[in-house]
Protein backbone atom coordinates (compact mmCIF):
# COMPACT_ATOMS: atom_id res chain seq x y z
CA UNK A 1 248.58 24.93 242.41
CA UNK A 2 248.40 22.84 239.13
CA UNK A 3 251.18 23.40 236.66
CA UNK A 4 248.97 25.06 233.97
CA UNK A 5 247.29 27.69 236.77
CA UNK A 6 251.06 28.37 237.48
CA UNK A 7 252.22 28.95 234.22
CA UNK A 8 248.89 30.51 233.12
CA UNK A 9 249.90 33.08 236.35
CA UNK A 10 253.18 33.48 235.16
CA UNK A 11 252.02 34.97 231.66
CA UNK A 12 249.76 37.38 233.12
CA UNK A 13 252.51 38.48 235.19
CA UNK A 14 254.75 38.51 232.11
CA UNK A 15 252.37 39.53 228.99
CA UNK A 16 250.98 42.62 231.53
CA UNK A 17 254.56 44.06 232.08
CA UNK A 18 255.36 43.91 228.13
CA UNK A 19 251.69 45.54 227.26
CA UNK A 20 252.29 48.44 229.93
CA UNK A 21 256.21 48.91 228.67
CA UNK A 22 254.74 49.07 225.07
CA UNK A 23 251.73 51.43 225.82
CA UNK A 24 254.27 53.39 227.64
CA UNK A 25 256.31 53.82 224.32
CA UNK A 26 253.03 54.31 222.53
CA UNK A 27 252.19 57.30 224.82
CA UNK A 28 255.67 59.17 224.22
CA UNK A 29 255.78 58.34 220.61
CA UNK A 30 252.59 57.98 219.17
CA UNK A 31 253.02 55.51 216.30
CA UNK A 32 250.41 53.63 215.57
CA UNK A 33 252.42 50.64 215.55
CA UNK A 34 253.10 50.41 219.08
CA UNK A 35 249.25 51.23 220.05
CA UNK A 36 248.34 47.89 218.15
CA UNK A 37 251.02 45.60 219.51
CA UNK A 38 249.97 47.37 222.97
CA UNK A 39 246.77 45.95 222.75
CA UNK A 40 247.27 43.03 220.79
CA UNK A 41 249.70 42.27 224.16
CA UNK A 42 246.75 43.41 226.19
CA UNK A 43 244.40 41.00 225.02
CA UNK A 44 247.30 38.43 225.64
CA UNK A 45 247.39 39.29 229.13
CA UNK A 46 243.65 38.83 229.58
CA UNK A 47 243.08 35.75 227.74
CA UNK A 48 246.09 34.20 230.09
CA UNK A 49 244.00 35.93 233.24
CA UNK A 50 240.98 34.78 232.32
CA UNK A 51 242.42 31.00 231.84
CA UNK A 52 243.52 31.81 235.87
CA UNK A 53 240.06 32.95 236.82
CA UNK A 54 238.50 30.13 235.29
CA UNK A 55 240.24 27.51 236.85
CA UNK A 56 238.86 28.88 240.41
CA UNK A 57 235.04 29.22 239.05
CA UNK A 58 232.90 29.57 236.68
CA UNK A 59 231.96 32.83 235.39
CA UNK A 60 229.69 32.76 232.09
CA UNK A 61 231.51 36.66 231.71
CA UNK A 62 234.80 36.00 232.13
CA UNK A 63 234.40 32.49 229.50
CA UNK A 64 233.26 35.26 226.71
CA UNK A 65 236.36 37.11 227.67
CA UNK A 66 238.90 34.31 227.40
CA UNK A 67 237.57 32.88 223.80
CA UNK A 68 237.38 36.83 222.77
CA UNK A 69 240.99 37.85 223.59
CA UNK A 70 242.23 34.37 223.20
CA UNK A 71 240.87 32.53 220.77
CA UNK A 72 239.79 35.45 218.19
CA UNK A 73 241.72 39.04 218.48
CA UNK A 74 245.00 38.50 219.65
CA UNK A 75 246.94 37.54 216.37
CA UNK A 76 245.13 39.87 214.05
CA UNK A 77 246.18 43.04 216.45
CA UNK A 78 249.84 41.80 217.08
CA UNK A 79 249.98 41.47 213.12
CA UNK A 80 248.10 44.78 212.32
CA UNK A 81 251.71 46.17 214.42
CA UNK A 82 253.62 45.05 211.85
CA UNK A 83 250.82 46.05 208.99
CA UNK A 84 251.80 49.96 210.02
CA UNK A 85 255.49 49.33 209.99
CA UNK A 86 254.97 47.36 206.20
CA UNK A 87 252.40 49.90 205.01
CA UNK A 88 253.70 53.71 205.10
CA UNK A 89 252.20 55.11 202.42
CA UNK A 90 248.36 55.61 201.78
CA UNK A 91 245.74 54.62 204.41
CA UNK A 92 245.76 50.84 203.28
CA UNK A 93 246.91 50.26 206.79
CA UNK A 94 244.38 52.31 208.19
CA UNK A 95 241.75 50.71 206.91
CA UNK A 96 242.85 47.40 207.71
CA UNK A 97 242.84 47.88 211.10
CA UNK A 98 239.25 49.80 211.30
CA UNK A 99 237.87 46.49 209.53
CA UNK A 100 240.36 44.67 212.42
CA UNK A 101 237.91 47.26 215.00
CA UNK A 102 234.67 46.26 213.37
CA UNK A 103 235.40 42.53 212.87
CA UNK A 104 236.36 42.32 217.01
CA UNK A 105 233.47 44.30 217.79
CA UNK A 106 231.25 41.67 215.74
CA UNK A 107 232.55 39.07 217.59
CA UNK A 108 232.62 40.27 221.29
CA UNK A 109 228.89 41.32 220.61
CA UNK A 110 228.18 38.03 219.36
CA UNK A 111 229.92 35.80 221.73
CA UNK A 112 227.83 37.67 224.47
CA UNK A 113 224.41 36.66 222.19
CA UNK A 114 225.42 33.01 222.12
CA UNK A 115 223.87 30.62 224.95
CA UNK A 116 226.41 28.72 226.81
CA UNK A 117 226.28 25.33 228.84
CA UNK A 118 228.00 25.84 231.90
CA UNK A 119 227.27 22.53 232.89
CA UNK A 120 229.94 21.21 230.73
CA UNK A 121 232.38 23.02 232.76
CA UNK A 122 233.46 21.04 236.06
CA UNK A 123 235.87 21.92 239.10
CA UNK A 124 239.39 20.86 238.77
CA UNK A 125 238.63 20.46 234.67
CA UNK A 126 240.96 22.51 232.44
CA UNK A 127 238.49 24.92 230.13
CA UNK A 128 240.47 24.40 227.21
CA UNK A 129 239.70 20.55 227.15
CA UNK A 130 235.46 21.42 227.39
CA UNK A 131 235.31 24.53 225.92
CA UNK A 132 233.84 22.88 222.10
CA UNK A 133 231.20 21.30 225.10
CA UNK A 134 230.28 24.89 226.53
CA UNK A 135 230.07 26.56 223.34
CA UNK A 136 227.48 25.05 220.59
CA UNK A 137 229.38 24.42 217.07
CA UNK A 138 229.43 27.16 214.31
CA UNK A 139 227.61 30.24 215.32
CA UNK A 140 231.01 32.42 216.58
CA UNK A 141 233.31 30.04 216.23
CA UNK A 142 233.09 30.09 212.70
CA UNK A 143 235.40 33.77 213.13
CA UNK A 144 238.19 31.94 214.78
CA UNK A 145 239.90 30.58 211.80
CA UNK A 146 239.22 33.59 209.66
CA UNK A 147 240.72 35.93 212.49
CA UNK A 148 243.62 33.85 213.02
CA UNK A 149 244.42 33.12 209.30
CA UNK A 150 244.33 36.88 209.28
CA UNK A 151 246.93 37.22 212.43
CA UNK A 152 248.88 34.53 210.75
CA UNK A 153 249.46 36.36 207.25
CA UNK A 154 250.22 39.94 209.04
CA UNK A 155 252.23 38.63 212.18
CA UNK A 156 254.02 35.84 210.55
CA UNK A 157 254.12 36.58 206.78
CA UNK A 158 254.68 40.19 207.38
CA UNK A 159 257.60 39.06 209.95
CA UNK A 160 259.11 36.92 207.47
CA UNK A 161 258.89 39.33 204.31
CA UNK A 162 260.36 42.07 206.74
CA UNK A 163 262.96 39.22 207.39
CA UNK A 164 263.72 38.54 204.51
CA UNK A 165 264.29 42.12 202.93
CA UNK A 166 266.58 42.64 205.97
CA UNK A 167 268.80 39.74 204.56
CA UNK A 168 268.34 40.30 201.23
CA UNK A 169 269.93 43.99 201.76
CA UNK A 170 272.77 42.83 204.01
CA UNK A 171 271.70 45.35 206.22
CA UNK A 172 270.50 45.82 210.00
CA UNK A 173 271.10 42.50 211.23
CA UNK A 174 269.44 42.52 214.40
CA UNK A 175 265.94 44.09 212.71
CA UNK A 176 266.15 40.77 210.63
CA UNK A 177 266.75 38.25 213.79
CA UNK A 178 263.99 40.25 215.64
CA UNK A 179 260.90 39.57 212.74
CA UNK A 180 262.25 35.62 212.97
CA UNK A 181 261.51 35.68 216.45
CA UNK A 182 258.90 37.14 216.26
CA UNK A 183 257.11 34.69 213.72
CA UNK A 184 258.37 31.81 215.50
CA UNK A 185 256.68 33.46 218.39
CA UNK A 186 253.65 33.78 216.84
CA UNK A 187 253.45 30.08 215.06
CA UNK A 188 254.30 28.05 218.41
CA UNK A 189 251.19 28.95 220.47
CA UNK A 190 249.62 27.07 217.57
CA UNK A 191 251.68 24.03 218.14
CA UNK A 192 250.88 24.06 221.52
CA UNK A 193 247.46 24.08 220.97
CA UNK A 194 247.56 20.74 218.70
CA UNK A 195 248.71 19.08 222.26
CA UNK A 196 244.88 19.62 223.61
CA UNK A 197 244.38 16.64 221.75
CA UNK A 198 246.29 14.38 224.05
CA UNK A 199 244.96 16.20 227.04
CA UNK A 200 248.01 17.92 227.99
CA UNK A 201 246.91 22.05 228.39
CA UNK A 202 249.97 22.68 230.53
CA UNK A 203 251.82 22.65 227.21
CA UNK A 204 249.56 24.38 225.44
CA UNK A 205 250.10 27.39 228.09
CA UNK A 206 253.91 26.80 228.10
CA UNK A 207 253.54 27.79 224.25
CA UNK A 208 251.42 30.52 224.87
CA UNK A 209 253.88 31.99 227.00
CA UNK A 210 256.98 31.00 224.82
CA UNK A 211 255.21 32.67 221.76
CA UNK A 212 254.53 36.13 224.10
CA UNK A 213 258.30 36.11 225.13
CA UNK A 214 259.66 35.43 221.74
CA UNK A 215 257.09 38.42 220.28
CA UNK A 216 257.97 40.83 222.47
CA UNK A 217 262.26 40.06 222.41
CA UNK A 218 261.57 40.35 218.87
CA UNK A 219 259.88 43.41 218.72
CA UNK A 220 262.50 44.76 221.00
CA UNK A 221 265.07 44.21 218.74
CA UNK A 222 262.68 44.79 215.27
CA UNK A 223 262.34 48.41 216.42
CA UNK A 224 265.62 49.62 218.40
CA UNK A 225 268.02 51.77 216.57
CA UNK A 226 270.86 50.49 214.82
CA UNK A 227 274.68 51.31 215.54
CA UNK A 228 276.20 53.68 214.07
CA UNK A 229 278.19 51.29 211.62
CA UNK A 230 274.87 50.14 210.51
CA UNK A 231 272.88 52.98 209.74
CA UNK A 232 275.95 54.23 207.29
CA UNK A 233 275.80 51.03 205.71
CA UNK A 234 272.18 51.54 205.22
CA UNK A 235 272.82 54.88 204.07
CA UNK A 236 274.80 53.79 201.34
């Protein structure tokens, strides 16, 4: 086993236990924050399984499926989480994420309307390193950056700002140090990524795992209740 189907293993193992402990939360609680980071973990999981599938065979299906989760929905529904724990008031939220529905719908029904060359894709080569071969230029790939720029401003900028009113206030420590980790966990897959260009994916799916571990730790702490000491201190 190569040491990017390992790790790429290892974060379906690990980005399928934090989407079913988060959907479990969703399901007693019903906030619509934890249904988003749910499946923004979700598609995580199967962009990471589909990286493992790939690596075995070809499957012109199961390519669609890793650039949709992967490449195009996963930061925009991990940041429209934080969107519904920025925005309470109004439906400003709300509407963001049915243009967030529409916009992935667009591009899983488009991915599946593009040709593909599957001849580009070898045994033993890493799809991350021919995937700009398989797919032809523009068409749907011209939603990636748009998508992730979106992710970026609600995962990261909204985990920042949420940082940085935390510190601001003096208050609720922990809520503070949880949005940092999570925007460092959502900025490093994209530093991993930059290492494709020296031919080194392994990294790339070290990162990708990093970044899940980090988001989820800091959503743990982002959302758990304070101590007592600290909620009177908020109080006042």
């Amino acid at each position: 086993m190569t040491t990017s189907l390992l790790i790429s293993a290892l974060g379906v193992l690990v980005t399928g236990f934090f989407t079913i402990l988060v959907l479990l939360r969703w399901r007693s609680k019903r906030r619509a924050y934890l249904l988003a980071w749910g499946l923004g973990l979700g598609f995580y999981c199967l962009g990471m399984l589909s990286q493992v599938l790939l690596a075995q065979a070809w499957n012109e299906t199961v390519f669609r499926l890793w650039y949709w989760s992967g490449a195009l929905i996963v930061a925009p529904w991990l940041g429209q989480g934080t969107v519904f724990l920025l925005v309470r008031q109004g439906n400003r939220a709300r509407f963001l994420m049915i243009a967030l529905v529409i916009a992935s719908a667009i591009g899983l029904v488009w991915l599946f309307l593009t040709p593909l060359d599957a001849s580009a894709w070898q045994p033993g080569t890493d799809v991350t390193l021919v995937f700009k071969d398989i797919m032809p230029s523009g068409g749907v790939r011209i939603l990636a950056p748009i998508l992730n720029i979106w992710g970026t401003i609600t995962l990261v900028g909204g985990a920042v700002y949420s940082a940085y009113l935390f510190w601001r206030k003096a208050i609720l420590p922990h809520r503070m140090l949880g949005n940092i980790l999570i925007a460092v966990g959502g900025i490093i897959p994209a530093f991993g990524g930059t290492l494709l260009l020296v031919g080194r994916p392994e990294y790339k799916y070290a990162a990708e795992l990093l970044g899940a571990i980090l988001i989820f730790g800091g959503y743990l702490l982002a959302t758990s209740a304070a101590p007592a000491p600290e909620r009177q201190q908020a109080a006042a």
